[in-house]
Protein backbone atom coordinates (compact mmCIF):
# COMPACT_ATOMS: atom_id res chain seq x y z
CA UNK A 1 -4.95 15.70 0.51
CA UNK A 2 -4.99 19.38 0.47
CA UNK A 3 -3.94 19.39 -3.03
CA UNK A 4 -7.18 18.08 -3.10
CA UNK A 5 -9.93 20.62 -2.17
CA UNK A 6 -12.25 22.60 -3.73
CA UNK A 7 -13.97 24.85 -2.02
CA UNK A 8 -17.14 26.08 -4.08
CA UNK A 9 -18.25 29.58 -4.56
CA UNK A 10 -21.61 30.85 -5.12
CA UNK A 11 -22.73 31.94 -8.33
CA UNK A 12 -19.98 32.19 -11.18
CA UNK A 13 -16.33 31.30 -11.08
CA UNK A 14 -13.63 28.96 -9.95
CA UNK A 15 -13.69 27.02 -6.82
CA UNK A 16 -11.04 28.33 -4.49
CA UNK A 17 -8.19 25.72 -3.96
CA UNK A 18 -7.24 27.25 -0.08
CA UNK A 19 -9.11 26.50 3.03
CA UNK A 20 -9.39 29.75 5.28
CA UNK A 21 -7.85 27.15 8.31
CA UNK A 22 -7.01 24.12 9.41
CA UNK A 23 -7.19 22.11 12.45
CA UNK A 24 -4.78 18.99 12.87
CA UNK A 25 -3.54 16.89 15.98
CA UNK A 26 0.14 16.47 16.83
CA UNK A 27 1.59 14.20 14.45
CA UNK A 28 1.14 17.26 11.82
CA UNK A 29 3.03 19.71 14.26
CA UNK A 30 6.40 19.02 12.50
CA UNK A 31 8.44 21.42 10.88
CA UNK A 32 7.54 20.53 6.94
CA UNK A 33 3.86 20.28 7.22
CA UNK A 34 4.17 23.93 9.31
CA UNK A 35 6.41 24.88 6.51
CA UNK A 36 3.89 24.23 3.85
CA UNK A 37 0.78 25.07 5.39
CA UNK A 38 2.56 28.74 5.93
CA UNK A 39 4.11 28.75 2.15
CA UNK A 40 0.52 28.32 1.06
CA UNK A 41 -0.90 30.85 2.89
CA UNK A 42 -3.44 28.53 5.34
CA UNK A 43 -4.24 29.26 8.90
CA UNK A 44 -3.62 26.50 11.22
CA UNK A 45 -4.43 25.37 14.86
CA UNK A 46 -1.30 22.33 15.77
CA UNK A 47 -0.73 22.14 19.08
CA UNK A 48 3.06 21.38 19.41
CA UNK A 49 4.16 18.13 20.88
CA UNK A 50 5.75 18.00 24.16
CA UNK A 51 9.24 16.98 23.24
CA UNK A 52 9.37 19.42 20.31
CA UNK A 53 8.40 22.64 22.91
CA UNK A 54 11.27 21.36 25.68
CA UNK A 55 13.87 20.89 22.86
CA UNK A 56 12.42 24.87 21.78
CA UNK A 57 12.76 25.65 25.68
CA UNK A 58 16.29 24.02 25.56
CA UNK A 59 17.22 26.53 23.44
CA UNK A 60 16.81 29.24 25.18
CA UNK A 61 16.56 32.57 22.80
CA UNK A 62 17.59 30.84 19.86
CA UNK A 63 14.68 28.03 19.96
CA UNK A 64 12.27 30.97 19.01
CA UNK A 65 8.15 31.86 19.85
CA UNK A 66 6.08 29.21 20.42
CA UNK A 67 3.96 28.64 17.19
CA UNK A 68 0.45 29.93 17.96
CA UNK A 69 -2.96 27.95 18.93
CA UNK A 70 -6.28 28.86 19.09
CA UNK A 71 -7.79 26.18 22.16
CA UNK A 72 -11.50 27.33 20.94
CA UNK A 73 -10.60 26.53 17.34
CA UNK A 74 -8.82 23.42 18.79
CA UNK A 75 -12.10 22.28 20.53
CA UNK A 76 -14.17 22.34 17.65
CA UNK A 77 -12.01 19.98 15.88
CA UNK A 78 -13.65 17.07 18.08
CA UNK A 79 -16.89 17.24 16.40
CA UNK A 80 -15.51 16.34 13.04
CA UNK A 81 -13.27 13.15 15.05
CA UNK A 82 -16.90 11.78 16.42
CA UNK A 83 -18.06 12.07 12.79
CA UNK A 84 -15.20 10.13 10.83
CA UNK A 85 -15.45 7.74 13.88
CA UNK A 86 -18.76 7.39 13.49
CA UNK A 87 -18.61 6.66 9.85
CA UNK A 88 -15.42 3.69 11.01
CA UNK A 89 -18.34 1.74 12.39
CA UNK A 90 -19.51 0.72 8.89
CA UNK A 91 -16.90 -2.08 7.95
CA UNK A 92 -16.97 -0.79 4.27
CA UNK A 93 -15.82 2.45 5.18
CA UNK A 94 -12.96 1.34 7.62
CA UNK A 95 -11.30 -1.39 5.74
CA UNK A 96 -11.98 0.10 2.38
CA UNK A 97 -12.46 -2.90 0.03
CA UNK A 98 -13.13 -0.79 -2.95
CA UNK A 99 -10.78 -0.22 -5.29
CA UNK A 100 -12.12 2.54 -6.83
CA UNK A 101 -12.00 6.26 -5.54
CA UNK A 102 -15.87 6.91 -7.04
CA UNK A 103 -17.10 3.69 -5.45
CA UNK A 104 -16.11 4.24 -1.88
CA UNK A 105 -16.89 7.77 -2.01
CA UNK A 106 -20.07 6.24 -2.77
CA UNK A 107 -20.45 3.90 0.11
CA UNK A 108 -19.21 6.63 2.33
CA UNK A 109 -22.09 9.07 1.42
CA UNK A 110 -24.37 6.06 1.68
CA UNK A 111 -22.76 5.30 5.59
CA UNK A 112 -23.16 9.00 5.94
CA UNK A 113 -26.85 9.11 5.17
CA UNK A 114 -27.70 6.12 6.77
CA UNK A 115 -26.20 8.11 10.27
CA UNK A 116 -27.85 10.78 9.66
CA UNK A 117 -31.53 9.71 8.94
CA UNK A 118 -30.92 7.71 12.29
CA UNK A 119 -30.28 10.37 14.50
């Protein structure tokens, strides 16, 4: 997915291809997405599963620093959760009949509007 984006730029000029950051929940706190997200160059805010910090703890000097999180940037991440769910309460949206990428990014911006113009 982060192959992905396209982040546009105003006036002339490629879109850039790199977030600035990026906020994920604990199923993305393994080593290879940390691994990637670092060889890329991308800020990110995982907070680090419980299991994974007491095996680190086991360790002892040789587990390493805890990886760091932002809490604030952490907090902010909820907003965008309430969105998608919202958008999961249109049927089209959450089982995804379409088959084609264009046509459900359509019905999602439709969903999207819909939500907004209601509230």
């Amino acid at each position: 997915m982060l192959e992905k984006i396209r982040v546009p730029k105003r006036g002339p000029g490629r879109p850039r291809k790199k977030p600035d950051s990026l906020a994920a929940d604990r199923a993305y706190s393994n080593g290879p997405c940390r691994e990637y997200l670092r060889r890329r160059g991308i800020r990110h805010t995982i907070p680090e599963k419980t299991d994974s910090q007491a095996a680190r703890l086991r360790k002892g000097s040789r587990g390493g620093r805890p990886p760091a999180f932002d809490e604030e940037r952490y907090k902010k991440r909820n907003t965008i959760e309430r969105a998608v769910n919202r958008l999961k309460q249109y049927r089209a949206v959450a089982t995804r009949y379409d088959k084609r990428g264009y046509v459900f990014l359509g019905t999602a911006a439709a969903a999207s509007l819909v939500i907004r113009l209601r509230t």
